[in-house]
Protein backbone atom coordinates (compact mmCIF):
# COMPACT_ATOMS: atom_id res chain seq x y z
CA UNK A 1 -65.92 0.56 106.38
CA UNK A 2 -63.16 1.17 103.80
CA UNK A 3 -60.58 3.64 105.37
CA UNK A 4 -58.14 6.40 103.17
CA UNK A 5 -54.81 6.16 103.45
CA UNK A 6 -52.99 9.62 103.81
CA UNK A 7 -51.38 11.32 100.60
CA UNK A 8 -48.06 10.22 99.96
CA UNK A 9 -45.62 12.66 100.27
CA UNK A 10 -43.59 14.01 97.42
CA UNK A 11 -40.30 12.61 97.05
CA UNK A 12 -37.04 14.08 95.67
CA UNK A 13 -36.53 12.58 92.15
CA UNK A 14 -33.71 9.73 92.12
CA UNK A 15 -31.87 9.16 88.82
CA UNK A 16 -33.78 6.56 86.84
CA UNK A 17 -36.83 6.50 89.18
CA UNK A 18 -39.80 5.99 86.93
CA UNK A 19 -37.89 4.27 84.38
CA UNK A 20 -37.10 0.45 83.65
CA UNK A 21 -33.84 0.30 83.70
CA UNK A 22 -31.74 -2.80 84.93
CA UNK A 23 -29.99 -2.14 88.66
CA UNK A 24 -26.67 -3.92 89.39
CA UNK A 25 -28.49 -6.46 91.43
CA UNK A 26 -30.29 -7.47 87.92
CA UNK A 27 -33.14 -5.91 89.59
CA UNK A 28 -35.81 -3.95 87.37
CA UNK A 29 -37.76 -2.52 90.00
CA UNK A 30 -35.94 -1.15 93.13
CA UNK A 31 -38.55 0.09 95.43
CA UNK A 32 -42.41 -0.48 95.91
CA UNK A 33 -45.33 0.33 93.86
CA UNK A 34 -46.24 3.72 94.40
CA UNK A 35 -49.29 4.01 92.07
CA UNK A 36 -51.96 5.99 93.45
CA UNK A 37 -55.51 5.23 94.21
CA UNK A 38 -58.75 6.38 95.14
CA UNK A 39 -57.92 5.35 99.34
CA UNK A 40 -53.95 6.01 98.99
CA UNK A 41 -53.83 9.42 97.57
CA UNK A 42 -50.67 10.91 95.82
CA UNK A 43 -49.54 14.41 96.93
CA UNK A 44 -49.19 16.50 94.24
CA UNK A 45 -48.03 20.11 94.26
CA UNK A 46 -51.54 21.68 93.33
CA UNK A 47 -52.74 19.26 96.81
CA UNK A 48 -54.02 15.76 96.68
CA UNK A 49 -54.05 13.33 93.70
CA UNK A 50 -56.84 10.29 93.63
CA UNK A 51 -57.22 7.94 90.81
CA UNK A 52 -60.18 5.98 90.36
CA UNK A 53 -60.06 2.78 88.34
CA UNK A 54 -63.18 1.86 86.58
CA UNK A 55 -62.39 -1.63 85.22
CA UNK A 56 -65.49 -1.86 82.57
CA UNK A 57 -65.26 1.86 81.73
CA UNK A 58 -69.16 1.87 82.23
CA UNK A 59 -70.85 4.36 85.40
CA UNK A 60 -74.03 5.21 86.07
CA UNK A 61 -76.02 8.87 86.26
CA UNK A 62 -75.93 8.53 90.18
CA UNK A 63 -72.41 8.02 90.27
CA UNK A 64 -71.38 11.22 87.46
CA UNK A 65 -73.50 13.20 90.00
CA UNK A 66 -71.20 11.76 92.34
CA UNK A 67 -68.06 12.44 91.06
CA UNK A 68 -68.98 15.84 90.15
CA UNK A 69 -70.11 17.25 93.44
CA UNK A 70 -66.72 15.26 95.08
CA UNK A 71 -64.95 17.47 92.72
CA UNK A 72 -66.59 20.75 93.92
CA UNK A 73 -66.69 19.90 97.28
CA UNK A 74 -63.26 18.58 97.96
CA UNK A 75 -61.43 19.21 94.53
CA UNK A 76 -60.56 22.05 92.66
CA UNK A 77 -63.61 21.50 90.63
CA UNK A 78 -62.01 19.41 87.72
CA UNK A 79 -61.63 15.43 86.50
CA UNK A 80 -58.86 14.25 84.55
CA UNK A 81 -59.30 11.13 82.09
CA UNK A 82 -56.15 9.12 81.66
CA UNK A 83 -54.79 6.82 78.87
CA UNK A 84 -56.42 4.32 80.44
CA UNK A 85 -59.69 5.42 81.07
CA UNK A 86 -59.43 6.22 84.37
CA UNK A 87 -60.71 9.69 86.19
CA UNK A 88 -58.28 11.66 88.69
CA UNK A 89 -59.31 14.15 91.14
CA UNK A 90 -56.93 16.82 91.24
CA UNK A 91 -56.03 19.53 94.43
CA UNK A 92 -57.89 17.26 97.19
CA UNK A 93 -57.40 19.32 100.77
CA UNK A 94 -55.93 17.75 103.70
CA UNK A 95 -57.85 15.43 105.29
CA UNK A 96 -60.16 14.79 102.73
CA UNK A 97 -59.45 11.00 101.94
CA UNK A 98 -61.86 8.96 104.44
CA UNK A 99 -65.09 11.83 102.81
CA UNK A 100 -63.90 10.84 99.62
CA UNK A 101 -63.73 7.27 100.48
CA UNK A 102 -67.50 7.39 101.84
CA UNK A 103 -68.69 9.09 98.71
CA UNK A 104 -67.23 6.74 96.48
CA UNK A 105 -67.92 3.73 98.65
CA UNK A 106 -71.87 4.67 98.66
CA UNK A 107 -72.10 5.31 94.82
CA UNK A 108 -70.69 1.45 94.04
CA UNK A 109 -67.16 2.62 92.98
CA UNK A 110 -65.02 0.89 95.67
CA UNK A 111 -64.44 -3.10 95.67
CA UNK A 112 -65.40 -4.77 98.74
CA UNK A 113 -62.03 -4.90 100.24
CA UNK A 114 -59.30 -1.84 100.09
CA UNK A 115 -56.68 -4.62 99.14
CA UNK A 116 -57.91 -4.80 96.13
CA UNK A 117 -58.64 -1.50 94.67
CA UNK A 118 -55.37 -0.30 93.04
CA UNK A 119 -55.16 -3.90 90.86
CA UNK A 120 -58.60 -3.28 88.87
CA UNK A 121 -56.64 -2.21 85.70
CA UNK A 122 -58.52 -2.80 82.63
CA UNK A 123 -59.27 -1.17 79.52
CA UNK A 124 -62.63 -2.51 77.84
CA UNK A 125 -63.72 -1.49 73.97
CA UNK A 126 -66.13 1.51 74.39
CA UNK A 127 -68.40 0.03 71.55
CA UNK A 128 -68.83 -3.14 73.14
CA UNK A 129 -72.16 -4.99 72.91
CA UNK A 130 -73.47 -7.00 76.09
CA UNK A 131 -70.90 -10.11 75.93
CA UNK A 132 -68.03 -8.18 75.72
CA UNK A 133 -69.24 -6.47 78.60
CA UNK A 134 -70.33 -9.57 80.90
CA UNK A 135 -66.78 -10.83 80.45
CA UNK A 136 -65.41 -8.00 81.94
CA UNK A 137 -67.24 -7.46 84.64
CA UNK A 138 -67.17 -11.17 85.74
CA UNK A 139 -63.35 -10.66 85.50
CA UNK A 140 -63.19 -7.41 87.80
CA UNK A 141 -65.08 -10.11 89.96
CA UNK A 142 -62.81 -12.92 90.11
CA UNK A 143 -59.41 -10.15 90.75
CA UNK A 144 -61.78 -8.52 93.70
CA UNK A 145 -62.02 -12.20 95.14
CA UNK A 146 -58.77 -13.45 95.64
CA UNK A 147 -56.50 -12.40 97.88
CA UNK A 148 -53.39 -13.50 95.45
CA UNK A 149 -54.85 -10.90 93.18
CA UNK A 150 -53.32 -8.13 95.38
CA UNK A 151 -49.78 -9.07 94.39
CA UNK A 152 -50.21 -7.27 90.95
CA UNK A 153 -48.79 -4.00 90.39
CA UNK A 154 -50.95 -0.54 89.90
CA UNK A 155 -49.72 -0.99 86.57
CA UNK A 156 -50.47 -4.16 85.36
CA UNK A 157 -52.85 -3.80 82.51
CA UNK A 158 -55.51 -6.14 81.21
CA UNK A 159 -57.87 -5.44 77.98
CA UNK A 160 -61.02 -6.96 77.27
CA UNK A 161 -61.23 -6.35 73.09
CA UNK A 162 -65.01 -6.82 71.26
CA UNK A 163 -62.93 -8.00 68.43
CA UNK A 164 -62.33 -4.68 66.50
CA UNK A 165 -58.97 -4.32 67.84
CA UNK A 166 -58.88 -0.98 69.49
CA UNK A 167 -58.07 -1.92 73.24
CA UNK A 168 -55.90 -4.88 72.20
CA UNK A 169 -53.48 -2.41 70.68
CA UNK A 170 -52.72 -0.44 73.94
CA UNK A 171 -49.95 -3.15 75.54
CA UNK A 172 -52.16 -4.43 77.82
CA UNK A 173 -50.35 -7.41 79.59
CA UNK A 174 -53.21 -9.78 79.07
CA UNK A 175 -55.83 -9.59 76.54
CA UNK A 176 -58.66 -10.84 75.51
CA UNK A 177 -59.99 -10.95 71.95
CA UNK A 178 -63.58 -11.91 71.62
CA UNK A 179 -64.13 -14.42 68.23
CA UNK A 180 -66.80 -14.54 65.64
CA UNK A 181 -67.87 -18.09 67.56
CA UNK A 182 -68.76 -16.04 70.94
CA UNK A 183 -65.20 -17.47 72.12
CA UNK A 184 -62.23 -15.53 72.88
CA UNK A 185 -58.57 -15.41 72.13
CA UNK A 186 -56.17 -15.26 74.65
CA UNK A 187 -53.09 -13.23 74.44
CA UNK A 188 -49.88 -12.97 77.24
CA UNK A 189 -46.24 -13.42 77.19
CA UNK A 190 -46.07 -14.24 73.25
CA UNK A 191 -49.05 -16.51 73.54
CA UNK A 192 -52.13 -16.62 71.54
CA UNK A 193 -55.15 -19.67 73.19
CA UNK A 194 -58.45 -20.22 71.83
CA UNK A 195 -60.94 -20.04 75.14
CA UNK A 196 -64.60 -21.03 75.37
CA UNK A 197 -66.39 -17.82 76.40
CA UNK A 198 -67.61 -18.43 79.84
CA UNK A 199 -63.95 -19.82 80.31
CA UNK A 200 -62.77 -16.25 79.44
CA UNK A 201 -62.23 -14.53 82.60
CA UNK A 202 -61.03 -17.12 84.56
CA UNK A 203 -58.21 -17.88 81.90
CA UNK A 204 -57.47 -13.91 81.64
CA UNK A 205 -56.96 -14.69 85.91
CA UNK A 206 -54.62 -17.56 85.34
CA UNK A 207 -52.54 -15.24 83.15
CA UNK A 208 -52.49 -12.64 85.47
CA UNK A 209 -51.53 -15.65 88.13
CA UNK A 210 -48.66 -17.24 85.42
CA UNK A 211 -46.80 -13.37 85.77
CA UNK A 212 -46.98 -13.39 89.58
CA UNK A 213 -45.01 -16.99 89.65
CA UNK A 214 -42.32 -16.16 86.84
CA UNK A 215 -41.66 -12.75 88.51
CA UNK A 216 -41.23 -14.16 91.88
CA UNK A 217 -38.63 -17.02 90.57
CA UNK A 218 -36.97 -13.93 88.19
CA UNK A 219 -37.02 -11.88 91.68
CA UNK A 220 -36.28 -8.38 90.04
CA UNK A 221 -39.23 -6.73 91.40
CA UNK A 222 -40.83 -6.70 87.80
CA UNK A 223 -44.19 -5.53 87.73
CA UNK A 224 -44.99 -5.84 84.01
CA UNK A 225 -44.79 -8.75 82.07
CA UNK A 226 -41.85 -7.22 79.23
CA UNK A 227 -40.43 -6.70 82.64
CA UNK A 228 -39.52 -10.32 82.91
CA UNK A 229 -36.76 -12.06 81.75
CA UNK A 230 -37.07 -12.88 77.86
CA UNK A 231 -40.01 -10.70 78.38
CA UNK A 232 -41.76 -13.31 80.19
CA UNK A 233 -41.57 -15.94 77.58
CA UNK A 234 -40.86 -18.69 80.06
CA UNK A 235 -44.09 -18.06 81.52
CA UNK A 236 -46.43 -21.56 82.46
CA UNK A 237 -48.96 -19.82 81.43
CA UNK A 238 -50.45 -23.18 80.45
CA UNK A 239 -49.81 -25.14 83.20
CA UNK A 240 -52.12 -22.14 85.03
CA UNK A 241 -54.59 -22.54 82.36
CA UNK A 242 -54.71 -26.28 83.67
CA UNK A 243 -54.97 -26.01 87.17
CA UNK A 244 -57.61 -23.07 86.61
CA UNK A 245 -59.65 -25.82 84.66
CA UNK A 246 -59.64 -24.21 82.05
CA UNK A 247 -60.12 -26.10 78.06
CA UNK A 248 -57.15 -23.69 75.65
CA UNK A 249 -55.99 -24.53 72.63
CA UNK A 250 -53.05 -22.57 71.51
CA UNK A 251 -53.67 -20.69 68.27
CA UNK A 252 -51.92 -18.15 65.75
CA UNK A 253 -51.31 -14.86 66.66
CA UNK A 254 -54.15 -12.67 64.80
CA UNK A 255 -52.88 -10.47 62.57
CA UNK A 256 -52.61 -6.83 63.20
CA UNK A 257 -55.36 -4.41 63.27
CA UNK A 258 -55.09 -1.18 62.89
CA UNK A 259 -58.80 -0.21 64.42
CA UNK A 260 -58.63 3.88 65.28
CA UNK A 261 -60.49 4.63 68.58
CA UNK A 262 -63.96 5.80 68.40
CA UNK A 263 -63.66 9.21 66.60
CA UNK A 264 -65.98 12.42 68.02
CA UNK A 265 -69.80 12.56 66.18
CA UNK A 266 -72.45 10.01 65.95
CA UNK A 267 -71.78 6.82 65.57
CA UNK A 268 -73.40 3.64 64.16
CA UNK A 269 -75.27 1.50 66.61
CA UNK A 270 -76.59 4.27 68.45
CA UNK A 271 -73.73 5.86 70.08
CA UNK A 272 -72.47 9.49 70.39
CA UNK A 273 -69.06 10.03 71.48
CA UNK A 274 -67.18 13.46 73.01
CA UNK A 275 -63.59 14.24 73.36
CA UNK A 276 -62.26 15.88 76.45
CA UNK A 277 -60.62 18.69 75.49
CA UNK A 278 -56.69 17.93 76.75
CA UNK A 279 -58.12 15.04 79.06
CA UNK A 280 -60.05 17.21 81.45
CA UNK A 281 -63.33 18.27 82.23
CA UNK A 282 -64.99 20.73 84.87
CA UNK A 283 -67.84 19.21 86.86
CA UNK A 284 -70.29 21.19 84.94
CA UNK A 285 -68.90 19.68 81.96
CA UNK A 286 -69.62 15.82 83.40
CA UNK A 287 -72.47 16.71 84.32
CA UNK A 288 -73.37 17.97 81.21
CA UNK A 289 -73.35 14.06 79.79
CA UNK A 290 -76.67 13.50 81.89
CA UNK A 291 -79.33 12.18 80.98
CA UNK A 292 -78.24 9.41 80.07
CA UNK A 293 -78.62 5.87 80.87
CA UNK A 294 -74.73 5.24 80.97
CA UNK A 295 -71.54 6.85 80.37
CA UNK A 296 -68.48 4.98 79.00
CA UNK A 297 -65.30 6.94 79.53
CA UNK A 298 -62.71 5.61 77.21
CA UNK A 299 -59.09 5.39 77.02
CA UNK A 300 -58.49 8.06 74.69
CA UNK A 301 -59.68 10.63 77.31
CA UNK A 302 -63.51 10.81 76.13
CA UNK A 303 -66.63 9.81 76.71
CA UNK A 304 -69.44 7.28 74.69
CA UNK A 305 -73.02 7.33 74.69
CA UNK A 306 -74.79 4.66 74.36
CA UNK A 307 -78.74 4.30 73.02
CA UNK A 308 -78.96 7.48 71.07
CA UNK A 309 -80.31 7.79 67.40
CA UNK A 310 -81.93 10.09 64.97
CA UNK A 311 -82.64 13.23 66.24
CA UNK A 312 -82.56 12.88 69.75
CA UNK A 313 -78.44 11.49 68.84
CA UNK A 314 -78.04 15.43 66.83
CA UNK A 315 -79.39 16.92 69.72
CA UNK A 316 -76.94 15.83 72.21
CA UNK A 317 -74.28 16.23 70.10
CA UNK A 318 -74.85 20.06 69.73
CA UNK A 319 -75.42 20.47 73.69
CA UNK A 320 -72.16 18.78 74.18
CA UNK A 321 -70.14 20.72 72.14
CA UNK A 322 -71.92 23.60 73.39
CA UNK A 323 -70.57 22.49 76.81
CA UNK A 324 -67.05 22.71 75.61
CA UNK A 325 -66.38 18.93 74.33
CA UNK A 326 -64.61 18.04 70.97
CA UNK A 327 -67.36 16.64 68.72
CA UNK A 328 -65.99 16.56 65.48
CA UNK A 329 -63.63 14.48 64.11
CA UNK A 330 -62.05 17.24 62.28
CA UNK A 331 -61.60 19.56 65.14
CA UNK A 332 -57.82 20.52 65.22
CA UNK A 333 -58.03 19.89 69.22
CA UNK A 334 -59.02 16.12 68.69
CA UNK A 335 -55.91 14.09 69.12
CA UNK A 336 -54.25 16.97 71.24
CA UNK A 337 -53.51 15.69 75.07
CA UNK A 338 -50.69 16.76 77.57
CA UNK A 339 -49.60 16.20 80.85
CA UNK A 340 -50.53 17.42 83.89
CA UNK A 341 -47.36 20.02 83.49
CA UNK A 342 -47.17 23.09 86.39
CA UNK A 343 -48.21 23.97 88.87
CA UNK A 344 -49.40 20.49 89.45
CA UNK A 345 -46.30 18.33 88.47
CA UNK A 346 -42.78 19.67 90.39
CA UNK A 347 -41.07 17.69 87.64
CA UNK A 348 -42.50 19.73 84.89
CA UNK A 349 -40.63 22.04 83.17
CA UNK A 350 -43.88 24.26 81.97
CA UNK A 351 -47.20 24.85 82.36
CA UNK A 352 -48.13 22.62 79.54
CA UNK A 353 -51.66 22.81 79.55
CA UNK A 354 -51.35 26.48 78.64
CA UNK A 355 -48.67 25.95 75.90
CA UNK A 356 -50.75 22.75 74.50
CA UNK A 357 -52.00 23.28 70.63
CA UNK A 358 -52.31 21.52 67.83
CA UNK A 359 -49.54 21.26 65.65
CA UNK A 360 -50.61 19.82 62.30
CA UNK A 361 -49.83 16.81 60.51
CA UNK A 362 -52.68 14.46 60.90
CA UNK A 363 -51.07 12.25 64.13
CA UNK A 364 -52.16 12.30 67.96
CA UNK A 365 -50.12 15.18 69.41
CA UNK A 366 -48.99 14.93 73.15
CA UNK A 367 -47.52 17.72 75.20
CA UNK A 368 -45.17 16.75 78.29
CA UNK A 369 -43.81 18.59 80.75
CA UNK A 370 -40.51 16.33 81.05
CA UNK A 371 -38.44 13.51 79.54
CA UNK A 372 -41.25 11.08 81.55
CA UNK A 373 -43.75 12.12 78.60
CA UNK A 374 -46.80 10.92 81.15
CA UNK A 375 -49.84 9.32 79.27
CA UNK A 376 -48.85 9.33 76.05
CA UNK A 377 -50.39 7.52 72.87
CA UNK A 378 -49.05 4.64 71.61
CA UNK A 379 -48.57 3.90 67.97
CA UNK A 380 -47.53 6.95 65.64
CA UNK A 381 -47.70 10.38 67.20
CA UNK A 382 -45.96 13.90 67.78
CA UNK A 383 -44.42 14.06 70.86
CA UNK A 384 -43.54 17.27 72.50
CA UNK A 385 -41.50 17.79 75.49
CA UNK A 386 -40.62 21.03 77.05
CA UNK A 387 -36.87 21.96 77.42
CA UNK A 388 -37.31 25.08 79.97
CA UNK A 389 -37.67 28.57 78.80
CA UNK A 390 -40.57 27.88 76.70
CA UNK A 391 -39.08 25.82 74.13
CA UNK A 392 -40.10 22.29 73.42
CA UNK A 393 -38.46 19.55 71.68
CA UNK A 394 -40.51 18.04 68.59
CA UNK A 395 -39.91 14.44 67.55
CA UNK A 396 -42.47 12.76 65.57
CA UNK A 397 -42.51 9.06 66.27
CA UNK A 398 -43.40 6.79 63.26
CA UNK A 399 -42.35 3.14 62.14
CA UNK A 400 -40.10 4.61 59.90
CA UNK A 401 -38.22 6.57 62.45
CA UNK A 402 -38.06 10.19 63.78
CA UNK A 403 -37.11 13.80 63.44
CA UNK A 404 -36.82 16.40 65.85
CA UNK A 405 -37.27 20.07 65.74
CA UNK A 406 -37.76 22.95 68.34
CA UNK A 407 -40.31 25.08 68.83
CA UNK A 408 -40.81 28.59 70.64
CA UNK A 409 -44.37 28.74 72.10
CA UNK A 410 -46.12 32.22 72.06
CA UNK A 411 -48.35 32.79 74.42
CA UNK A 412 -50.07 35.51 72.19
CA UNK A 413 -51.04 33.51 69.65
CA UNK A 414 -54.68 33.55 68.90
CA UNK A 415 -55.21 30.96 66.71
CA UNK A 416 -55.41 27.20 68.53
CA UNK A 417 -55.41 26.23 64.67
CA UNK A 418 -51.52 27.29 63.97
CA UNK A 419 -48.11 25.32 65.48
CA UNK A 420 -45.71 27.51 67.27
CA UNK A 421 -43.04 29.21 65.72
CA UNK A 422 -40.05 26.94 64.23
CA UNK A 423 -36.31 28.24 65.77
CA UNK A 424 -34.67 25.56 64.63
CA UNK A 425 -34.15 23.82 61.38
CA UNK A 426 -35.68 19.59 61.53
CA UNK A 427 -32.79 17.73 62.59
CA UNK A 428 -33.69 13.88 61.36
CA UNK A 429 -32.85 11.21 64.47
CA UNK A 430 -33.39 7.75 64.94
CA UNK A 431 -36.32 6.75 66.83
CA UNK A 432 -36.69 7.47 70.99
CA UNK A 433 -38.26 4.98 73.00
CA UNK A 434 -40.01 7.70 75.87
CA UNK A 435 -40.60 5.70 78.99
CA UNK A 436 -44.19 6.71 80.76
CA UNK A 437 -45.77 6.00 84.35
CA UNK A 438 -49.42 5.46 82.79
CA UNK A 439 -47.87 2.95 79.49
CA UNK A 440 -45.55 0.71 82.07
């Protein structure tokens, strides 16, 4: 019987907590890992936080049905979809954790031991075909069955890529690339290794393993590989890839892609894929995906459909956008996503989700509540962070650099199509480098 932990309760923000930054014990990482989970629940300020990994991104009808009646019964009736593909139930009650832990427990989305279920980070491409998918699922295996496994951190990341190159770009800390010869590349620390592709999972392991024994020799608590020292490039990650048995042969870093995430509308190979309006969705809303014969929730805070053509692909479409999902690419709300904000988050500033728009200019917008900038995109986007008093801060983060402007939001303003109102003149800056819970 896996048992809930209680909710965490909230602590007073220290200076730097939540951000890497380098104590004067040479220490990155001063306390524990506080990441929560679906059995150690995070007290929020709108109740009870529980975040529910799902390491191939795949779930079933049975366990949407789930999910939704766990947020009606014990939740305020909503799911949140992070940048990592995960779903949070938001404003649990007291005492709810060892119900929720049943529920979830019966509908397959609990490991076999509690140890385990904070470290099944993984972000798997939502268009993958059958291989790709094996491979993951055989390595959310091997981390549930060793008990070394439960050293990594809530954050460590890994990606399992079909080769397009939309899940390698996300900084996962190991990755692997599947290759036109049904082999994959591996990628950690700097590292590029051409892998057989049953060897695949067990190599992504010995990565994971390589970290665990460079940041207990570097001993400064780092729980990310750019954490290390030299950003981990003294890794053995090929002495692990050895003792795993496992055949690599280094190779040459692949050259950058620049593969966008599956885009709202119907898609070839017999997919439809939805947008989550601001990364949430009311149970009616998930349960609005059914029938179907399963649900991928990606990390771009939206949902894929798999084995849906023709008509019968049209027809869902319209039903989902009738249910309140972004389904065209052109929408001016696809690409919009913000933080939790108030009254959720005591560290926000605003009530974000109310303020949250679109703003123009053809990048991924995200709103944030404070300098923590939670779940943001990576790559180019607009970031906006509220200053108090209803202003934000506008810098828009590119290659090239960055500019900053403020805004003035009115809450009066009918049209979600049109940017607040401009009180200050662009102010051109050099680049910001926002630190985020849900990136690290």
């Amino acid at each position: 019987m896996l048992a809930a932990m209680p909710p965490e309760s909230p602590k007073r923000p220290q200076p730097g907590e939540g951000h890497i930054r380098k104590r004067p014990s040479g220490r990155v990482r001063d306390r524990g890992d506080a990441c929560p989970g679906a059995l150690k629940l995070h007290r929020a300020d709108d109740g009870a936080l529980a975040r529910l990994r799902l390491p191939t991104g795949v779930l079933t009808e049975r366990q949407i049905r789930v999910l939704a009646d766990a947020a009606d019964r014990l939740g305020d009736g909503r799911l949140s979809l992070t940048s990592r593909g995960n779903l949070e139930l938001r404003g649990l009650g007291e005492g709810c954790g060892l119900g929720l832990a049943e529920l979830l427990r019966e509908a397959g989305l609990l490991p076999a031991s509690e140890a385990h279920e904070r470290i099944r980070n993984m972000v798997v491409s939502p268009l993958a075909g059958p291989g790709v998918q094996a491979a993951a699922r055989e390595l959310d295996a091997l981390l549930c069955a060793r008990a070394w496994t439960t050293g990594l951190s809530g954050r460590f990341l890994f990606a399992v890529d079909d080769g397009r190159g939309d899940v390698a770009a996300l900084g996962a800390d190991v990755t692997l690339l599947a290759a036109e010869d049904d082999g994959f590349l591996l990628a950690a620390a700097g590292r590029v290794y051409r892998i057989a592709g049953p060897d695949a999972p067990a190599a992504a392991l010995a990565a994971a393993r390589a970290f665990l024994s460079a940041a207990e020799t570097a001993g400064t608590g780092a729980w990310r590989i750019a954490e290390l020292p030299r950003a981990g490039r003294e890794m053995d990650v090929t002495g692990q890839l050895a003792r795993a048995g496992v055949a690599a042969a280094p190779a040459p870093v692949p050259p950058t892609r620049s593969c966008a995430p599956p885009p709202p509308g119907l898609l070839a190979g017999g997919f439809v894929s939805v947008l989550a309006r601001l990364g949430r969705v009311t149970s009616d809303q998930l349960r609005a995906l059914l029938p179907a014969p399963e649900i991928r929730v990606t990390p771009w805070r939206g949902f894929v459909l798999p084995g849906l053509a023709g008509e019968a692909a049209r027809s869902r479409l319209m039903e989902l956008a009738a249910a309140g999902y972004v389904t065209e690419v052109h929408s001016p709300w696809a690409g919009v996503s913000a933080c939790t904000g108030r009254p959720g988050c005591a560290k926000s500033l605003a009530d974000v989700r109310a303020d949250a728009r679109p703003v123009g200019g053809g990048l991924p917008v995200h709103w944030s509540g404070c300098e923590r900038r939670c779940g943001h995109p990576r790559g180019d986007w607009v970031d906006m962070v509220a200053t108090g008093e209803g202003a934000y801060r506008q810098t828009v983060h590119t290659r090239a650099g960055g500019s900053e402007v403020m805004f003035h939001v009115k809450h009066d303003q009918k049209d979600p199509g049109l940017a607040p109102d401009v009180s200050r003149e662009t102010v051109p800056g050099p680049r910001t480098r926002p630190t985020s819970p849900q990136q690290r």
